[in-house]
Protein backbone atom coordinates (compact mmCIF):
# COMPACT_ATOMS: atom_id res chain seq x y z
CA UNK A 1 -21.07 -4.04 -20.98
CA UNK A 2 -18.90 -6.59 -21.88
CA UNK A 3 -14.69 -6.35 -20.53
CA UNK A 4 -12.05 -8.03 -22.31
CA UNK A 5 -8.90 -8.86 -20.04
CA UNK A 6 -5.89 -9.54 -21.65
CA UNK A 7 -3.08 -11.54 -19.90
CA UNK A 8 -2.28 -14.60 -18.88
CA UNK A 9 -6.05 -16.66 -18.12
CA UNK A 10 -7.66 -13.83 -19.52
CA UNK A 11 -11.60 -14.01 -19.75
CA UNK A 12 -14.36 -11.53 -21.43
CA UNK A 13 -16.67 -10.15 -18.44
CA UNK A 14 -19.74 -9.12 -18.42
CA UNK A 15 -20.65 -6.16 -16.02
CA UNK A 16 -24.53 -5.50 -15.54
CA UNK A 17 -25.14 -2.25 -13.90
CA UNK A 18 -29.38 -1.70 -11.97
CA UNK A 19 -31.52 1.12 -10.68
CA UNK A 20 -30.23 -0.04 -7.38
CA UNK A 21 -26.70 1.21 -7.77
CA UNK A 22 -25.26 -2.42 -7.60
CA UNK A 23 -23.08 -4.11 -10.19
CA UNK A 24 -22.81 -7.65 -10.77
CA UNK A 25 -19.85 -9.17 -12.75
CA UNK A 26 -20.00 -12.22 -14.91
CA UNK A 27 -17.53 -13.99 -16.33
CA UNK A 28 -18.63 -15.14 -20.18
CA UNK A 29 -16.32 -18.20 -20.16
CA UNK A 30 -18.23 -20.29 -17.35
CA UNK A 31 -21.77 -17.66 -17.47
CA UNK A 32 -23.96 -20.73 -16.63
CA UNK A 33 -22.28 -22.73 -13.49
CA UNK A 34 -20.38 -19.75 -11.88
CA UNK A 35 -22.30 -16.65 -9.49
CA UNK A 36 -21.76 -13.01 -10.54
CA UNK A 37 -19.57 -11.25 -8.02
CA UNK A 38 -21.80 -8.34 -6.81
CA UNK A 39 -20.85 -5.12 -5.65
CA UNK A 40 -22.01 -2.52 -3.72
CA UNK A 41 -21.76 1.11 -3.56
CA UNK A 42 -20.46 1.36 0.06
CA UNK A 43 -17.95 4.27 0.98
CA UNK A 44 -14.08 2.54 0.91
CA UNK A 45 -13.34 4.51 3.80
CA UNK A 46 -16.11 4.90 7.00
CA UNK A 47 -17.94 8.18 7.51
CA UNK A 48 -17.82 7.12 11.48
CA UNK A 49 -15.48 8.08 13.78
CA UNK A 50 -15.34 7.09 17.58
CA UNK A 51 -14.91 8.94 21.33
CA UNK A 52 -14.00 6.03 23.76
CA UNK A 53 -13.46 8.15 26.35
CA UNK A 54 -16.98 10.08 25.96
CA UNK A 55 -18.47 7.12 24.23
CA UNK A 56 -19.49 8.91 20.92
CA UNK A 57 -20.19 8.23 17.31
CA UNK A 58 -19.94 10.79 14.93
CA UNK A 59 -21.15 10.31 11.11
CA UNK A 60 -20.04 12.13 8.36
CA UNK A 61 -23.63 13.26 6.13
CA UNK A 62 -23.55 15.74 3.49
CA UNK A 63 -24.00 18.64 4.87
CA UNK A 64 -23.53 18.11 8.64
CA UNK A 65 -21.78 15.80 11.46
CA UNK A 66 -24.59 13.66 13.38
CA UNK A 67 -23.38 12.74 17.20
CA UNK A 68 -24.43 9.48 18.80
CA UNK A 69 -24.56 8.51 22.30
CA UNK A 70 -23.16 4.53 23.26
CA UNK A 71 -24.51 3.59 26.64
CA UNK A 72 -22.26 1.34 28.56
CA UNK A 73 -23.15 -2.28 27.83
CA UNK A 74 -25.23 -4.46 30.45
CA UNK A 75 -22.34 -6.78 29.86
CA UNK A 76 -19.40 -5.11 29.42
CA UNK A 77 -18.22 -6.00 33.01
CA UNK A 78 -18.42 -10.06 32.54
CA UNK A 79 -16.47 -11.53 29.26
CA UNK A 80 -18.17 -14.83 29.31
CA UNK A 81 -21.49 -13.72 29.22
CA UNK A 82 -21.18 -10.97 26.43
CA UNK A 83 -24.02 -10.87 24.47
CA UNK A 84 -24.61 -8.64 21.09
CA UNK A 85 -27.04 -5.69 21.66
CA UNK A 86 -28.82 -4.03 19.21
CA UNK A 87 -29.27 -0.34 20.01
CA UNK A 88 -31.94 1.89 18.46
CA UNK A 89 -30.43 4.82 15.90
CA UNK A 90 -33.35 7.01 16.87
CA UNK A 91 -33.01 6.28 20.80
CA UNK A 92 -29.26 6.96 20.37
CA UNK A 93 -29.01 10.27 18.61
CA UNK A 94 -27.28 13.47 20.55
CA UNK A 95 -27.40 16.41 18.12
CA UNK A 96 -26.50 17.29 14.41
CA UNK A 97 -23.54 19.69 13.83
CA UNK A 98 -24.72 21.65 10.52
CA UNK A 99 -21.74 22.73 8.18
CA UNK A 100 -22.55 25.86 6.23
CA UNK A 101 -20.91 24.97 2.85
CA UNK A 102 -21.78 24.84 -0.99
CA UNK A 103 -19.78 21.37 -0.65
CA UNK A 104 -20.50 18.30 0.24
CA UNK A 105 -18.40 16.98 3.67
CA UNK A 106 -15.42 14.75 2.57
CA UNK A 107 -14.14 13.29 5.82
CA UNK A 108 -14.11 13.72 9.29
CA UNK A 109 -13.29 12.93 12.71
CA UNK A 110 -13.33 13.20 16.62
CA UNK A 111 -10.75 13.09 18.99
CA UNK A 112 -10.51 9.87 21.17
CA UNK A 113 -11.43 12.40 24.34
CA UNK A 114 -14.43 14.20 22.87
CA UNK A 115 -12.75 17.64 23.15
CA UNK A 116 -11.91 18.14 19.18
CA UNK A 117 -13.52 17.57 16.25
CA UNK A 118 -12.35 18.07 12.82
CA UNK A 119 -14.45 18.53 9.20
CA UNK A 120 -13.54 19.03 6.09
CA UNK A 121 -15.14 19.68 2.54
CA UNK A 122 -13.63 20.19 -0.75
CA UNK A 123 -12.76 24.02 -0.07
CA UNK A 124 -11.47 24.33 3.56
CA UNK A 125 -11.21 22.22 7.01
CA UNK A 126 -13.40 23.33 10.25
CA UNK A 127 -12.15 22.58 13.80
CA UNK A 128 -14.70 22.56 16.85
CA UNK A 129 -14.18 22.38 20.34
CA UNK A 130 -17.05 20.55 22.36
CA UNK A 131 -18.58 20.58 25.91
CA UNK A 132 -20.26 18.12 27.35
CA UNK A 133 -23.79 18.83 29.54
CA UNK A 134 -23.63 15.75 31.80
CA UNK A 135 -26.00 14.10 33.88
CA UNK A 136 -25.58 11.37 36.43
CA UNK A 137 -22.94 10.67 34.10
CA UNK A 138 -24.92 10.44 30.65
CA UNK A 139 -24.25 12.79 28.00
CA UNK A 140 -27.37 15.09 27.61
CA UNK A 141 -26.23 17.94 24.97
CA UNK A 142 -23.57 18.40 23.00
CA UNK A 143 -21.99 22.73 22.98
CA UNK A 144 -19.68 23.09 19.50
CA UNK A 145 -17.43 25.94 19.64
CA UNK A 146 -15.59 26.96 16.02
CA UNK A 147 -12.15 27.54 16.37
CA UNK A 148 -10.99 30.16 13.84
CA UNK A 149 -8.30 28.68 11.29
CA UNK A 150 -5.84 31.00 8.83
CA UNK A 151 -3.32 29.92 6.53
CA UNK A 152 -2.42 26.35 5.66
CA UNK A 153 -4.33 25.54 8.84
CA UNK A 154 -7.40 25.63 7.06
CA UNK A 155 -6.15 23.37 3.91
CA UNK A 156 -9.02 20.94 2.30
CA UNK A 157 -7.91 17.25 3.36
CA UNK A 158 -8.83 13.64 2.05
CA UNK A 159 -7.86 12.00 5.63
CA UNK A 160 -7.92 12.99 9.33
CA UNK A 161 -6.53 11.37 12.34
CA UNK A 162 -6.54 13.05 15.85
CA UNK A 163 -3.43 11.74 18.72
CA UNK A 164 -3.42 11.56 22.22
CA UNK A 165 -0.74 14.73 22.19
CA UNK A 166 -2.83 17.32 21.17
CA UNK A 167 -1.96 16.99 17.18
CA UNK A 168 -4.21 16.80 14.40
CA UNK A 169 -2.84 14.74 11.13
CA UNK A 170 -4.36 16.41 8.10
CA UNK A 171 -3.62 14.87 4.91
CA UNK A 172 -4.38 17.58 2.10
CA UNK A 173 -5.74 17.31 -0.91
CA UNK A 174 -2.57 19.29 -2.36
CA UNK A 175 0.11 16.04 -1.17
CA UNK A 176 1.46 17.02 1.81
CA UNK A 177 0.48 16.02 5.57
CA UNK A 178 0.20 18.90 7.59
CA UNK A 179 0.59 18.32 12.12
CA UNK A 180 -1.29 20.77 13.86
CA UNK A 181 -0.83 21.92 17.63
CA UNK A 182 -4.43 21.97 18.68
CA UNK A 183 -5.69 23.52 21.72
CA UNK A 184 -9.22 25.68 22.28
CA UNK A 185 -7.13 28.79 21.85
CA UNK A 186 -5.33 28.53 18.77
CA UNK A 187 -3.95 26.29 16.28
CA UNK A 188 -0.74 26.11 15.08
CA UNK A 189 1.04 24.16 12.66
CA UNK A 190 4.14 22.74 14.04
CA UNK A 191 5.40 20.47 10.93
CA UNK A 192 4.41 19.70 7.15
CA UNK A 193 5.13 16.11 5.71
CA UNK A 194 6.51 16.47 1.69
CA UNK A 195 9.15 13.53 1.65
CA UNK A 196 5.97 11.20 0.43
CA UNK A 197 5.11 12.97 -2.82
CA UNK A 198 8.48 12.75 -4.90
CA UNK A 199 10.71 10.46 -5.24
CA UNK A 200 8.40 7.93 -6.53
CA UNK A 201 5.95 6.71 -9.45
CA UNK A 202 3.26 9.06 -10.78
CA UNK A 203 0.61 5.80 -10.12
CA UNK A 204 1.48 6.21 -6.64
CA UNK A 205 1.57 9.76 -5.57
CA UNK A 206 -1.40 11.13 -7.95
CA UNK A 207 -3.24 9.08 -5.66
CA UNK A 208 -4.75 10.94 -2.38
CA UNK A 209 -3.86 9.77 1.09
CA UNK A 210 -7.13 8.10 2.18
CA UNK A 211 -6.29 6.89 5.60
CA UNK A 212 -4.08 7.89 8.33
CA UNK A 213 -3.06 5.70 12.10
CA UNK A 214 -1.28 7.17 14.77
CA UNK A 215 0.72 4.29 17.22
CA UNK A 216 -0.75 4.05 20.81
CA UNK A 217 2.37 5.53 22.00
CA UNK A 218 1.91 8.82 19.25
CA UNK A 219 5.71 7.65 18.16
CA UNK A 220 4.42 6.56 14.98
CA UNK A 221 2.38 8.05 11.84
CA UNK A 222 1.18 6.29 8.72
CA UNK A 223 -0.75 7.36 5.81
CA UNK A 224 -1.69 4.89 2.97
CA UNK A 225 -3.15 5.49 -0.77
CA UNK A 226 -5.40 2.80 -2.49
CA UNK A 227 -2.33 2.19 -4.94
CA UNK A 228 -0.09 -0.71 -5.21
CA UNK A 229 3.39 0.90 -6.08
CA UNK A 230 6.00 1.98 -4.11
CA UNK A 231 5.07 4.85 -1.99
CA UNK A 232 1.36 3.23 -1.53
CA UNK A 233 2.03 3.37 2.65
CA UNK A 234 4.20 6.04 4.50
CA UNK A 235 5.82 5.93 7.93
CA UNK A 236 6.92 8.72 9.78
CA UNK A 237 7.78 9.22 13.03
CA UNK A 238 6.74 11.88 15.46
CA UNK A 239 8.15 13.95 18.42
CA UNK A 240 6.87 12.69 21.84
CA UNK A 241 7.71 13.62 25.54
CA UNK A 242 10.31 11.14 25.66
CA UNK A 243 12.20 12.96 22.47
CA UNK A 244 12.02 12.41 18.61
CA UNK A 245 11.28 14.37 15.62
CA UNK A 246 9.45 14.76 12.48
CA UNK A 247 11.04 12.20 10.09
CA UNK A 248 10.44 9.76 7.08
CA UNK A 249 10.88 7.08 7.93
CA UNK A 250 9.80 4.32 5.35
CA UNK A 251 8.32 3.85 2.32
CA UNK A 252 6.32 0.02 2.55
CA UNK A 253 7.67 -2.30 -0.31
CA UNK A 254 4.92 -2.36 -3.27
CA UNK A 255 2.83 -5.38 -3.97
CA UNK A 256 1.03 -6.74 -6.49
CA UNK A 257 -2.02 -5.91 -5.43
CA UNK A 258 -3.25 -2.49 -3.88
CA UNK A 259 -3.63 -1.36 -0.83
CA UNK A 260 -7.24 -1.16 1.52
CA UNK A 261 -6.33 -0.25 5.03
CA UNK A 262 -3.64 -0.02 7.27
CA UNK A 263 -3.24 -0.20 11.55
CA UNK A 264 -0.53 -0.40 13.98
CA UNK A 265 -0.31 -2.93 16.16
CA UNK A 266 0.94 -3.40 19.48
CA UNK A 267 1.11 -1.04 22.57
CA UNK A 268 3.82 1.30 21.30
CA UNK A 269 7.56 1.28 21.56
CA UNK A 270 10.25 -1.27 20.26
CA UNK A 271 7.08 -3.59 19.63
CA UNK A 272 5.11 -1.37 17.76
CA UNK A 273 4.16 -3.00 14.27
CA UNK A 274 2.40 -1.98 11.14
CA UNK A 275 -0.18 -4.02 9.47
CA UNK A 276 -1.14 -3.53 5.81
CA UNK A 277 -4.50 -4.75 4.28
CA UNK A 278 -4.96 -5.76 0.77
CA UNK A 279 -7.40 -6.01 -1.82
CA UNK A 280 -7.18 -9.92 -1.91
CA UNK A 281 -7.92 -10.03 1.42
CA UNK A 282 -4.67 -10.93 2.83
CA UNK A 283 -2.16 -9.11 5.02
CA UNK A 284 1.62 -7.90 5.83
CA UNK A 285 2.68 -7.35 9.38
CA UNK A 286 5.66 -4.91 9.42
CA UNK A 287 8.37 -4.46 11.95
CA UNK A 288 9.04 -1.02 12.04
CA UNK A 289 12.44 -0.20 13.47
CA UNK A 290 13.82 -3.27 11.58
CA UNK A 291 12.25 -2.12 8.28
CA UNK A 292 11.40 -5.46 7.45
CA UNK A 293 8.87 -7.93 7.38
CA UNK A 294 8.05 -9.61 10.64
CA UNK A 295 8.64 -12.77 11.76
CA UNK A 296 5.38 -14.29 11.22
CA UNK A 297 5.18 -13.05 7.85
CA UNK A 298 8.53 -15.00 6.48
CA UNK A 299 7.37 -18.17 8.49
CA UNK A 300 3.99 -17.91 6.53
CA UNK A 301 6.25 -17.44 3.24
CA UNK A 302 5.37 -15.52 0.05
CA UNK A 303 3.06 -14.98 -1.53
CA UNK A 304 0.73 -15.26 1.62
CA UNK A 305 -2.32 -15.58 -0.44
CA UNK A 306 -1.47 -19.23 -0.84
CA UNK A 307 -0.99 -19.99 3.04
CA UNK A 308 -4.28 -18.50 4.24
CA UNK A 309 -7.61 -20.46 4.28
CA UNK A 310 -10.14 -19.94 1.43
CA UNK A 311 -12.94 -18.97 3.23
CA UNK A 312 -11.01 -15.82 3.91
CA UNK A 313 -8.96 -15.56 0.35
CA UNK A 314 -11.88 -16.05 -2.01
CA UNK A 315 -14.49 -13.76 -0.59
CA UNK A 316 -14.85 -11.07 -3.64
CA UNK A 317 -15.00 -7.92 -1.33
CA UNK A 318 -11.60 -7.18 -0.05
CA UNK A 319 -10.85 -6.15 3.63
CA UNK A 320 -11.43 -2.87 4.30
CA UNK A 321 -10.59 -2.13 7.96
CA UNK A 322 -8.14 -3.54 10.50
CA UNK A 323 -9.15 -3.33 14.42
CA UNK A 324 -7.25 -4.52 17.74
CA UNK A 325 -8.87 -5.17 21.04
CA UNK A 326 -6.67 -2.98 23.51
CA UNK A 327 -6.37 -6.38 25.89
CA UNK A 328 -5.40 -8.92 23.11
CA UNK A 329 -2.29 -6.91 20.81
CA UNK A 330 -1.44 -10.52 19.66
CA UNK A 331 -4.98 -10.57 17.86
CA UNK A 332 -6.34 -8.76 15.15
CA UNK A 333 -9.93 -8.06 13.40
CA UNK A 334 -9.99 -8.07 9.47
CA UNK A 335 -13.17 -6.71 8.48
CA UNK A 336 -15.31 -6.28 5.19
CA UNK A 337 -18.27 -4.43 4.06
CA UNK A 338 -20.07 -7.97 4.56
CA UNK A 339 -17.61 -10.07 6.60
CA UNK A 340 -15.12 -9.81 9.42
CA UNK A 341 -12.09 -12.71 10.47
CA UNK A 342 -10.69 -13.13 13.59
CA UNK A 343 -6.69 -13.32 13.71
CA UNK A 344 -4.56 -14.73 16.52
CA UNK A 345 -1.14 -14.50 15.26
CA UNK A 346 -0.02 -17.36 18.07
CA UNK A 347 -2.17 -19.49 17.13
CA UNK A 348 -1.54 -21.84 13.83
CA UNK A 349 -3.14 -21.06 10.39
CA UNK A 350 -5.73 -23.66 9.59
CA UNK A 351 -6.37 -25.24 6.29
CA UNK A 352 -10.02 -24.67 6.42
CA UNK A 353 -11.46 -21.70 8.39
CA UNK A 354 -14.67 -22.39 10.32
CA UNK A 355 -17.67 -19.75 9.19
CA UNK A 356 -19.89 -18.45 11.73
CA UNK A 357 -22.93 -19.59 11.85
CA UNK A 358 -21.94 -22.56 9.88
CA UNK A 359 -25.27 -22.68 8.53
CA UNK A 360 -25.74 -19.06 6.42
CA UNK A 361 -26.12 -19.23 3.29
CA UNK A 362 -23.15 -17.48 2.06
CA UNK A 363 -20.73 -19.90 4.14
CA UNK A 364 -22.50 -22.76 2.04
CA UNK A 365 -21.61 -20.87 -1.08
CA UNK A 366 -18.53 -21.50 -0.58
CA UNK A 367 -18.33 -24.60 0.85
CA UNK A 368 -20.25 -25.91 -2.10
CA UNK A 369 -18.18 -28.92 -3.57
CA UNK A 370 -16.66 -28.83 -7.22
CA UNK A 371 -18.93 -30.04 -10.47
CA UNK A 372 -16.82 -33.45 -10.74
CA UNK A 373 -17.82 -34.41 -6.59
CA UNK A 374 -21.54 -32.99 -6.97
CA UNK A 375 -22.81 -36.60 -5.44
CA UNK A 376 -25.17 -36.56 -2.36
CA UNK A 377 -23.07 -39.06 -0.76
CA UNK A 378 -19.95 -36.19 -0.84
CA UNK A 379 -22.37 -33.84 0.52
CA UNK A 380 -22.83 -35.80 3.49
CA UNK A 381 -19.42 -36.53 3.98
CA UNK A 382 -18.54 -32.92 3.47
CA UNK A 383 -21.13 -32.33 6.28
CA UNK A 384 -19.90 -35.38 8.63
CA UNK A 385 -16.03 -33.54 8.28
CA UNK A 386 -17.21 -30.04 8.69
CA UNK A 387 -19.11 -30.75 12.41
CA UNK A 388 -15.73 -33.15 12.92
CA UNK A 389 -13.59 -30.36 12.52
CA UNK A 390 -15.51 -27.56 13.79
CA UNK A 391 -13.47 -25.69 16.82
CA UNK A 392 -10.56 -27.75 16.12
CA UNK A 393 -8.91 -24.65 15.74
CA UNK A 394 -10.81 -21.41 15.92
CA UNK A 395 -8.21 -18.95 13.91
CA UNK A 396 -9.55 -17.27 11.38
CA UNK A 397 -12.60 -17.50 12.05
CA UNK A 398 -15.02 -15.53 9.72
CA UNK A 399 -18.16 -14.06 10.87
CA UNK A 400 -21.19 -13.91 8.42
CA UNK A 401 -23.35 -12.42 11.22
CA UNK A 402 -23.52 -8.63 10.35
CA UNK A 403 -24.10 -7.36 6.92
CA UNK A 404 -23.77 -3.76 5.03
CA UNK A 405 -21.13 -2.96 7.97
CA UNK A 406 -20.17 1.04 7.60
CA UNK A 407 -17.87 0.96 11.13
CA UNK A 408 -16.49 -1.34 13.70
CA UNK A 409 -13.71 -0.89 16.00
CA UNK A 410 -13.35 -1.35 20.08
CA UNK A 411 -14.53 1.05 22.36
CA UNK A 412 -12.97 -0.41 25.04
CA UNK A 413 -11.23 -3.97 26.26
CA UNK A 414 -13.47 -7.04 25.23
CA UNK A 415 -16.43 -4.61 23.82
CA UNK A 416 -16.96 -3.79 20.06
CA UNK A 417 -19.18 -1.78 18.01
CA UNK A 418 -20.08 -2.58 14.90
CA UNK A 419 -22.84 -0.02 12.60
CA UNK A 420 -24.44 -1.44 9.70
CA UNK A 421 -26.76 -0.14 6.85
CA UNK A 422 -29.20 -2.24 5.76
CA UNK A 423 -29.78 -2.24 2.06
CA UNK A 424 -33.18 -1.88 1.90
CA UNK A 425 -32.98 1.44 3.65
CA UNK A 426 -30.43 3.04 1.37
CA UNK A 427 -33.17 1.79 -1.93
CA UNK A 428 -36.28 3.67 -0.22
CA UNK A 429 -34.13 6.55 -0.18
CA UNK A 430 -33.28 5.99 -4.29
CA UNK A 431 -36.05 7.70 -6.70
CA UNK A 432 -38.17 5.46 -8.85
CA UNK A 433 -36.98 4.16 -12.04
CA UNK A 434 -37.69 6.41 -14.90
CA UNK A 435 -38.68 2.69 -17.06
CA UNK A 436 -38.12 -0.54 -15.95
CA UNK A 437 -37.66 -3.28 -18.64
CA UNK A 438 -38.98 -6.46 -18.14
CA UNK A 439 -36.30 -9.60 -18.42
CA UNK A 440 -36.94 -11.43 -21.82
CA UNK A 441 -39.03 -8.85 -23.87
């Protein structure tokens, strides 16, 4: 299929579609010196949510919720000598939760506790309650109780987000973002969020809310859209034991370019921030009660996509989650489908990011020097300045490590989790090819 885009530097593309769900873009102009850009059919939003208290995972399938047990890590205890450890799916698995629906599940999630967790499908949303059979500690069995929802309790939703106050966020597929009072009793629903769908563009609220992020303090709420008008992210603030109320608080100026993910940053209070991803990979940090940008945003200037390093900028799959380690708030986790970059916001932005290893073969991709400097003699002294300036300066960092990454987030100080999907496993899966033709005939 060829793609004609018309603008300024427009180019004709050519988009090649396989039996193995990719797609691989060309561009016609420079077909024989440049690489396609491929992408992959991976869900823009994770089907994993995460316990840290209970130490759960629990994945979103078609038809049911499967629970995952995270034993504590041999060295979780001793920074310097964390290691990554590979843990077996099969070894791992608690229980499935089967959902009795003619639809498919659309999103779903657990509360940080393990008490609650929340489904929902394209007709209606299911709440559970969960016990916990425990054995010198370890989680042996899983007990799911249905609580019984009526009324706009039981809305479909496109997003889900559990607090530490007993609320469930449920963003509906109707617009509006319902708070529920949840307890193993009853549910009730204590406020409804409209002040989001009008008001503004019909690019932007057409759009369904596909991610939600409560503050660590529960003072905060946002809900974000992949859009890139006004109205694409939402504030609001929310009643806590110290006082407040259901409010709008902000609509997030519009960019150029939409928006991927969003997390606040920060332990809570007056130093609570928001931080908006985007689809070319870079990032706002927001001060909230200012309604502004922050500080190191206008010191970086505008656009940012011109002060951050390459190695981070020119990747073709954008950013798709944001994570903070509870004992670092002044650093910050970008991460990809294929990739993730390490922020420290005190520390300077260098020209050149180092890649980790240095030696993969997709941080040589782009290292690669241009067609006019192709010599072997630049090669080496590309080499020579890379090891020269190699943990000069360790910001932004990106990590080519993991691959086909579905989830990643802490689950406690100084220990991450990161789930990935192999490729290969997701083509056994795929039926054979009705015909296959053969390149050239």
């Amino acid at each position: 299929i060829f793609h004609k885009v018309t603008g300024q530097g427009s180019n004709e593309l050519l988009v090649s579609g396989s039996v193995d769900t990719r797609i691989c873009m060309y561009s016609a102009g420079d077909f024989r010196s440049s690489r396609p850009k491929i992408w992959y059919n991976w869900p823009s939003v994770s089907p994993i949510s995460m316990s840290r208290k209970q130490r759960l995972l629990a994945v979103t399938r078609d038809d049911r919720i499967d629970l995952y047990r995270l034993d504590a890590s041999s060295s979780a205890n001793s920074v310097s000598n964390m290691r990554p450890e590979a843990r077996d799916e099969t070894k791992c698995f608690l229980k499935s939760l089967h959902i009795k629906s003619s639809f498919n599940l659309v999103c779903s999630t657990i509360s940080d506790d393990g008490s609650f967790l929340a489904v929902s499908d394209a007709a209606s949303l299911y709440l559970f309650s969960l016990e916990f059979d425990n054995d010198n500690g370890m989680i042996d069995d899983v007990l799911p109780s249905k609580i019984n929802l009526s009324g706009k309790c039981k809305q479909p939703c496109t997003a889900l987000r559990f607090d530490g106050l007993g609320r469930l966020v449920c963003a509906t597929v109707d617009g509006p973002i319902n708070s529920l009072r949840v307890s193993p009793d009853e549910v009730l629903l204590e406020h409804v969020f409209e002040e989001h769908t009008s008001g503004f563009s019909a690019s932007s609220h057409h759009f369904p809310v596909s991610s939600l992020d409560v503050s660590v303090d529960g003072k905060w709420l946002t809900a974000g859209r992949f859009a890139s008008g006004k109205g694409a992210v939402h504030v609001f603030t929310l009643p806590t034991k110290e006082g407040g109320q259901y409010r709008h608080w902000w609509s997030v100026p519009e960019m150029e370019v939409p928006t991927t993910s969003i997390k606040f940053l920060g332990r809570g209070g007056a130093e609570s921030s928001l931080c908006v991803g985007y689809s070319n990979n870079t990032f706002n940090i927001f001060n909230l009660e200012s309604r502004s940008l922050s500080q190191w945003n206008t010191d970086m200037g505008f656009p940012l996509v011109k002060s951050l390093p390459r190695e981070l900028t020119s990747r073709s799959e954008p950013v798709t989650r944001i994570v903070c380690n509870p004992s670092s708030p002044q650093k910050l986790i970008l991460g990809a489908h294929g990739f993730f970059c390490h922020v420290d916001l005190q520390q300077p932005v260098p020209d050149k990011a180092n890649m980790f290893p240095p030696d993969h073969l997709r941080a040589k991709r782009i290292q690669m020097p241009n067609s006019e400097d192709n010599s072997i003699q630049s090669l080496r002294r590309q080499e020579k300045q890379k090891k020269a300036n190699r943990g000069s300066n360790s910001n932004f960092t990106v990590c080519l490590r993991y691959d086909s990454i579905l989830f990643q987030d802490f689950v406690a100080d100084n220990e991450m989790v990161i789930v990935e999907q192999p490729w290969l496993s997701i083509l056994e899966d795929l039926p054979d090819a009705l015909s296959r033709r053969v390149y050239g005939t």
